[in-house]
Protein backbone atom coordinates (compact mmCIF):
# COMPACT_ATOMS: atom_id res chain seq x y z
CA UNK A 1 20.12 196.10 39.85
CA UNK A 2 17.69 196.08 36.75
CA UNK A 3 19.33 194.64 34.00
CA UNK A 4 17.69 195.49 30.17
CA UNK A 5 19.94 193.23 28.18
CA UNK A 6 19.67 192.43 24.19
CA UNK A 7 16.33 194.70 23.85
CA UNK A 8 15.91 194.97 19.71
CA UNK A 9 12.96 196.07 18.30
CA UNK A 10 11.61 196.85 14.66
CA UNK A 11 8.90 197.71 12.93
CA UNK A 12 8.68 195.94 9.21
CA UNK A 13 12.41 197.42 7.61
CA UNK A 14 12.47 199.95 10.42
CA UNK A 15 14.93 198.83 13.49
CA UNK A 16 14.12 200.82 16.32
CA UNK A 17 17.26 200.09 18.19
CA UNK A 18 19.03 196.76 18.30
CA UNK A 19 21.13 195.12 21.15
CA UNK A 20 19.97 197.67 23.80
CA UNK A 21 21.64 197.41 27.06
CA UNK A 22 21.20 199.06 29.88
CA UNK A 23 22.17 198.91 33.55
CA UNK A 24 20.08 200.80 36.11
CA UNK A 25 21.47 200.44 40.02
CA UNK A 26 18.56 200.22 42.84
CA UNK A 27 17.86 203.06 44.48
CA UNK A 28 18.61 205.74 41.48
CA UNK A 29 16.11 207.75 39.01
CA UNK A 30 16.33 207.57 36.10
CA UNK A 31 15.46 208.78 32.60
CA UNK A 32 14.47 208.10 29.46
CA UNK A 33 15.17 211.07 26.71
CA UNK A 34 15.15 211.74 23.20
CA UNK A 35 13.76 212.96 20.25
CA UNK A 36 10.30 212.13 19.16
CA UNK A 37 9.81 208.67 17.36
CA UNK A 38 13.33 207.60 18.87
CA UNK A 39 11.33 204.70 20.94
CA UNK A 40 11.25 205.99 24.38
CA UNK A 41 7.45 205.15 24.73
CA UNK A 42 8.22 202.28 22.74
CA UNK A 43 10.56 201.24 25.33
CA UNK A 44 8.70 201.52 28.49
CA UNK A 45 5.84 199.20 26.15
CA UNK A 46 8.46 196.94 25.38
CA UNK A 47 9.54 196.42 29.32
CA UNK A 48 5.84 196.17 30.76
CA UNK A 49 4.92 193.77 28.24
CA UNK A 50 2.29 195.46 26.09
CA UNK A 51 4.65 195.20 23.16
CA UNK A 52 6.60 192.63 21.81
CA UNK A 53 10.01 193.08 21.65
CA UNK A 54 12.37 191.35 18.33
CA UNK A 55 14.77 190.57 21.48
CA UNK A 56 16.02 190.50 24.64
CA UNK A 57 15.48 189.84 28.07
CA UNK A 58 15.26 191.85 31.52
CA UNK A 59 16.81 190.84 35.03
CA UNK A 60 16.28 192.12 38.81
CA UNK A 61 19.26 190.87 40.66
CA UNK A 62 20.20 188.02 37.77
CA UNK A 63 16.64 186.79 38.03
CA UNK A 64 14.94 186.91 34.70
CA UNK A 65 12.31 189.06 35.12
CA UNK A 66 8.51 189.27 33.24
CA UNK A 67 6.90 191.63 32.14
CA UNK A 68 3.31 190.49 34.29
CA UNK A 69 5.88 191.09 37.34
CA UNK A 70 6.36 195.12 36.37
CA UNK A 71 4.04 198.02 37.24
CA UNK A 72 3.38 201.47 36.02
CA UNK A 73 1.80 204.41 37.01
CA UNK A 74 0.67 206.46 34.12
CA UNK A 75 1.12 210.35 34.59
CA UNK A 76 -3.42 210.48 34.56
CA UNK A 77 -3.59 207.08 36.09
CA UNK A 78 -5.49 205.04 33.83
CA UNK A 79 -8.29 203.59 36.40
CA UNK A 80 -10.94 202.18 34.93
CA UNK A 81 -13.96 203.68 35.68
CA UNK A 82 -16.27 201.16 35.33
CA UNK A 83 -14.43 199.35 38.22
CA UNK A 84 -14.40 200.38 41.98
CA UNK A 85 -11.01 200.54 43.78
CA UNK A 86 -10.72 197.04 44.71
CA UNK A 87 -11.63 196.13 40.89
CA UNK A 88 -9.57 198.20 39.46
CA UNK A 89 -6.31 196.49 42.40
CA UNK A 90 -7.43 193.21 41.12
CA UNK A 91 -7.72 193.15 37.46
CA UNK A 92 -4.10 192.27 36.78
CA UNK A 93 -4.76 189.69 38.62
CA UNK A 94 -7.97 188.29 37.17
CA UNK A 95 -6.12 188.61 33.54
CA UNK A 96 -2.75 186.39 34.81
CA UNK A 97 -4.84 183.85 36.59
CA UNK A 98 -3.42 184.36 39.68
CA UNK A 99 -5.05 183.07 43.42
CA UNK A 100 -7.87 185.73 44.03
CA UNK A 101 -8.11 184.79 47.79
CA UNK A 102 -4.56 185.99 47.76
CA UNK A 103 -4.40 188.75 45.41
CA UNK A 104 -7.58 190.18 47.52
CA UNK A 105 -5.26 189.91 50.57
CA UNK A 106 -3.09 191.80 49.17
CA UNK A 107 -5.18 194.33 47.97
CA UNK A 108 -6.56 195.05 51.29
CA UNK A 109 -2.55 195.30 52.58
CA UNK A 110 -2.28 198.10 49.34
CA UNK A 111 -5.25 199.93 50.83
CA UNK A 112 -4.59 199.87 54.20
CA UNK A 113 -0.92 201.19 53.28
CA UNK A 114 -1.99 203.67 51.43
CA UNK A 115 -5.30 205.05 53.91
CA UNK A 116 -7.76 203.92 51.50
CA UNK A 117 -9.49 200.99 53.08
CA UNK A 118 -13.22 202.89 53.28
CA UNK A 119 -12.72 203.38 49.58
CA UNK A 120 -12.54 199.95 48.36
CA UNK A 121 -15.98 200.00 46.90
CA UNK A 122 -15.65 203.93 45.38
CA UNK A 123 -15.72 204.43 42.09
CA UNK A 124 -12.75 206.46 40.69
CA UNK A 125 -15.09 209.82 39.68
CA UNK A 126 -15.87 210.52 42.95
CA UNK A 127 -12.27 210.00 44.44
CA UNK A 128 -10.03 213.08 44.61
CA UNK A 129 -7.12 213.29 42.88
CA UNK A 130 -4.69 212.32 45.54
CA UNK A 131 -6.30 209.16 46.03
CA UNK A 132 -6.54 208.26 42.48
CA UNK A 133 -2.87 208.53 42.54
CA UNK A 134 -2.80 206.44 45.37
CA UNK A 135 -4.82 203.78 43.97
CA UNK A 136 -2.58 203.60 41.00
CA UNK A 137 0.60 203.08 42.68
CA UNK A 138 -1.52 199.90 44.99
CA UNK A 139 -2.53 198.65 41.26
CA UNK A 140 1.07 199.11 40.29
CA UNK A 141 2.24 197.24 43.24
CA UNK A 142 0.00 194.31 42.81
């Protein structure tokens, strides 16, 4: 069960929402809807991290959970094209410090999950856009 608990979030005088709770049960889908500027993408920002929320917390089976432990996959995949498929796997890494030796480990577990071991070293304009996909669900796994 993912637990958002407490979220509040304002900008200056603005609150965005305040004491936002939500339950979501494993193994649903679920969505986020409203009308523009009602915070959904604020939301999602809020949960993964890249915005800072007033308040609150979020829990995976009454663990606290952080935002460094959530992925996303972005609708056009946001690779970085400057980095080559393992690069692009390990760069949350890199930023949160983590063991390379393992976080290349599991990399090569990602790739060999998802058939695209021979493409470690490919840079994202020449993959197709299946395996882009692919590649960002691996980074969003890591």
């Amino acid at each position: 069960m993912l637990k958002i608990k407490g979220f509040k979030k304002s900008f200056g005088d603005k609150v965005l929402w305040e004491d936002l709770s939500v339950e979501i049960p494993p193994e649903t889908i679920t969505c986020i809807q409203g009308k523009s500027g009602e915070g959904k993408t604020t939301f999602l920002r809020c949960l993964l991290g890249l915005e800072d929320l007033d308040a609150g917390e979020v829990f995976w089976q009454d663990q606290v959970l952080e935002s460094k432990d959530i992925g996303l996959v972005f609708q056009d995949f946001q690779l970085f094209p400057n980095l080559n498929v393992e690069e692009n796997l390990l760069l949350a890494s890199r930023y949160h410090k983590r063991d390379l030796k393992a976080a290349k480990e599991k990399a090569q577990q990602l790739l060999e999950l998802m058939g695209m071991e021979d493409k470690k070293e490919a840079y994202p304009e020449i993959l197709s856009g299946g395996q882009k996909q692919r590649v960002a669900i691996a980074r969003a796994c890591m």
